[in-house]
Protein backbone atom coordinates (compact mmCIF):
# COMPACT_ATOMS: atom_id res chain seq x y z
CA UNK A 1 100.03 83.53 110.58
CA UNK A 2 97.47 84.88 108.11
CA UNK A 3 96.11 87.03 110.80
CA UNK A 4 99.81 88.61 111.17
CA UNK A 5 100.59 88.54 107.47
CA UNK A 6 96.90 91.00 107.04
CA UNK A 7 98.20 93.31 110.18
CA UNK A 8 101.29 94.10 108.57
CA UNK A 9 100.12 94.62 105.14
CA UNK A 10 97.41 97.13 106.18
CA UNK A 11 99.55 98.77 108.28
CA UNK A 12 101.81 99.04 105.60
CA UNK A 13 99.29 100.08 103.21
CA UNK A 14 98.19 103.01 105.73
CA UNK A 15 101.31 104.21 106.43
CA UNK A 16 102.46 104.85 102.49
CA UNK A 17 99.14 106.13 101.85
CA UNK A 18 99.07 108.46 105.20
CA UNK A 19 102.24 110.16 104.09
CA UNK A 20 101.34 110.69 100.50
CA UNK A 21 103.61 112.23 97.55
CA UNK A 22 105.94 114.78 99.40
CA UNK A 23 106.29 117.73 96.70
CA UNK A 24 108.42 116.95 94.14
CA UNK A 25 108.20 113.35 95.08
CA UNK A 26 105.05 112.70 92.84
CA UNK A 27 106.98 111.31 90.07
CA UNK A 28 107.25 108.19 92.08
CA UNK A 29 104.77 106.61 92.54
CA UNK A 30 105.89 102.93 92.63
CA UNK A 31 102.97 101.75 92.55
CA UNK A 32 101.84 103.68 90.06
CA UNK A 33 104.94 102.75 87.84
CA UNK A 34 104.34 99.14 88.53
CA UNK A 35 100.40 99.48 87.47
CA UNK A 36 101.84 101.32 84.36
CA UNK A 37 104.12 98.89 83.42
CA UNK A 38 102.21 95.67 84.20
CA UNK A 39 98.49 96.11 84.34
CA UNK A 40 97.55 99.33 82.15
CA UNK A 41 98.10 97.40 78.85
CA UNK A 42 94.94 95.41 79.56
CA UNK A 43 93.45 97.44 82.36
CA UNK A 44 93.67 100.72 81.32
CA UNK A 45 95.02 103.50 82.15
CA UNK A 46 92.14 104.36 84.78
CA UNK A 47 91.48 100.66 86.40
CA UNK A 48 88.25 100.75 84.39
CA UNK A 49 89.10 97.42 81.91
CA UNK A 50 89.43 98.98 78.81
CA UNK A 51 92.95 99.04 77.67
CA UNK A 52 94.52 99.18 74.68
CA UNK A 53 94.91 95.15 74.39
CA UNK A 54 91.27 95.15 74.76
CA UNK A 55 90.63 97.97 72.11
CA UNK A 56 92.24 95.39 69.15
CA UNK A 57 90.05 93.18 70.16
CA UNK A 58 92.58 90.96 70.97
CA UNK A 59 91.44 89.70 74.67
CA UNK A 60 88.04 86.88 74.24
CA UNK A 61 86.93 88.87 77.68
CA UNK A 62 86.36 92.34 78.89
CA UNK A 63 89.17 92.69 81.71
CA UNK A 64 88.16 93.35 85.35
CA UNK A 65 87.24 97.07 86.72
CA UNK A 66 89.75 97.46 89.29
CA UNK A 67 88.36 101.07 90.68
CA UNK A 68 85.42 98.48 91.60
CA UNK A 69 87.21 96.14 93.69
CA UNK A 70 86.32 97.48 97.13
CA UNK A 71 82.66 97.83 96.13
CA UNK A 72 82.27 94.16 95.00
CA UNK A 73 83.39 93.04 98.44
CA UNK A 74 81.49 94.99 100.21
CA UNK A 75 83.06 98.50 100.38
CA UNK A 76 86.37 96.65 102.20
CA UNK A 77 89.32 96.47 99.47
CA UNK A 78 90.39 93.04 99.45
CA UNK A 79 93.83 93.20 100.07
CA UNK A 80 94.80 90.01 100.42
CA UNK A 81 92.94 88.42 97.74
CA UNK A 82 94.61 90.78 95.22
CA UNK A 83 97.66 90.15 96.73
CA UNK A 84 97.41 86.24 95.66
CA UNK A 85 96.02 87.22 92.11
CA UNK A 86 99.19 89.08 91.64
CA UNK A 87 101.84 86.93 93.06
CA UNK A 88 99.89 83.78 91.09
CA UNK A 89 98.87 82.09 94.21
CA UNK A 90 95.01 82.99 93.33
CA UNK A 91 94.39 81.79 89.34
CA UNK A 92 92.93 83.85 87.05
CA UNK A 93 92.22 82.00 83.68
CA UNK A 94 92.85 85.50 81.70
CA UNK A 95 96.42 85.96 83.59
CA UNK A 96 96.98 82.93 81.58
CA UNK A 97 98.66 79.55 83.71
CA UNK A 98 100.74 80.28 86.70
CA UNK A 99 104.12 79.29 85.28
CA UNK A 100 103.64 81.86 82.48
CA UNK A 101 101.59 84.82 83.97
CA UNK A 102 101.01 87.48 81.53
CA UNK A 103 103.56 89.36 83.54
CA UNK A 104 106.16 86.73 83.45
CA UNK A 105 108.02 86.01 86.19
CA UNK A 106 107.93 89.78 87.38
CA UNK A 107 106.22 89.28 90.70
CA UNK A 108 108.55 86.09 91.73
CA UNK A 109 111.85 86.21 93.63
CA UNK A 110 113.30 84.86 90.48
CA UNK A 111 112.47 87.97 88.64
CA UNK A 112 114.12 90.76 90.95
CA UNK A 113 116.72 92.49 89.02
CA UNK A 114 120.47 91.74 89.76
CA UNK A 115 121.00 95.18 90.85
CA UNK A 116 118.66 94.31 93.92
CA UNK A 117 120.48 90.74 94.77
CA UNK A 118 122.90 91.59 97.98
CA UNK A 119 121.60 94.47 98.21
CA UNK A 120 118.19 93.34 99.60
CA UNK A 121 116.77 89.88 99.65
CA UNK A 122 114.78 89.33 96.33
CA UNK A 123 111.43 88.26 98.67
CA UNK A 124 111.86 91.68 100.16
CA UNK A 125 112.21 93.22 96.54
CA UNK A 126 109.30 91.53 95.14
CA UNK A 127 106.77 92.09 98.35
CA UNK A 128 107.49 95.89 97.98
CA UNK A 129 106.91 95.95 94.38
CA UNK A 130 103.64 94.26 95.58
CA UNK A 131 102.77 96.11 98.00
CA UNK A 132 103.39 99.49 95.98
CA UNK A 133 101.04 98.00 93.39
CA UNK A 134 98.16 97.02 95.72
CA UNK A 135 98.64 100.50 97.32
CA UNK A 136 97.96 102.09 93.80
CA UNK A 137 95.06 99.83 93.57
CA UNK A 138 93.67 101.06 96.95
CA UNK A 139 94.44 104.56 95.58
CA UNK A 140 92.00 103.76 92.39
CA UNK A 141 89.18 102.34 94.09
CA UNK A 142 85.55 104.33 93.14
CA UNK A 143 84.04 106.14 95.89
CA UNK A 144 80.87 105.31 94.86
């Protein structure tokens, strides 16, 4: 099952990032859009951990470089680990407790919009809003 569940999340992950932004497509970015919305605050704009909740000096700890994610596990970006940190299966004590992320209940069936409901199934709404997000992450990642 877990073997499956990393096949078709890679290949999923390949396949938006083979085809890229078509032109005039660039403006969306899901993923991007998602990062913007959810993670820059704290994050940054550039993945590097210095956002502008950080700046006020509001956050006790420096958040985590997320261009560096690949490199701390060995130059392989660990998709299925930040998969879990974002859907609250994997705690992280600065995400605050796992009935009150910091993004609230965005990343949960319960939070897919009610435009989405009968129109797609709110697991499929929420994986793809995911999955856009750990694409963008991919995207980030430091060559170096």
């Amino acid at each position: 099952m877990k073997r499956t569940w990393l096949i078709a999340a890679t290949a999923a992950l390949a396949a938006s990032c083979a085809c890229g932004p078509a032109v005039g497509q660039a403006n969306k970015d899901f993923g991007r859009r998602e990062y913007m919305s959810n993670c820059a605050v704290c994050h940054g704009v550039d993945g590097q951990g210095k956002g502008p909740l950080y700046a006020t000096g509001f956050l006790a700890r420096e958040p985590t470089d997320l261009t560096r994610l690949a490199s701390a596990n060995r130059g392989v970006f660990p998709i299925e680990r930040v998969y879990q940190v974002i859907d609250g299966r994997q705690a992280v004590s600065a995400h605050g407790p796992r009935d009150m992320p910091v993004w609230g209940d965005e990343y949960y069936e319960e939070g897919a919009s009610p435009d989405v409901r009968g129109v797609v199934s709110p697991e499929a709404y929420v994986r793809a809003r995911i999955l856009a997000l750990i694409d963008y992450l991919a995207r980030m990642q430091a060559s170096k």
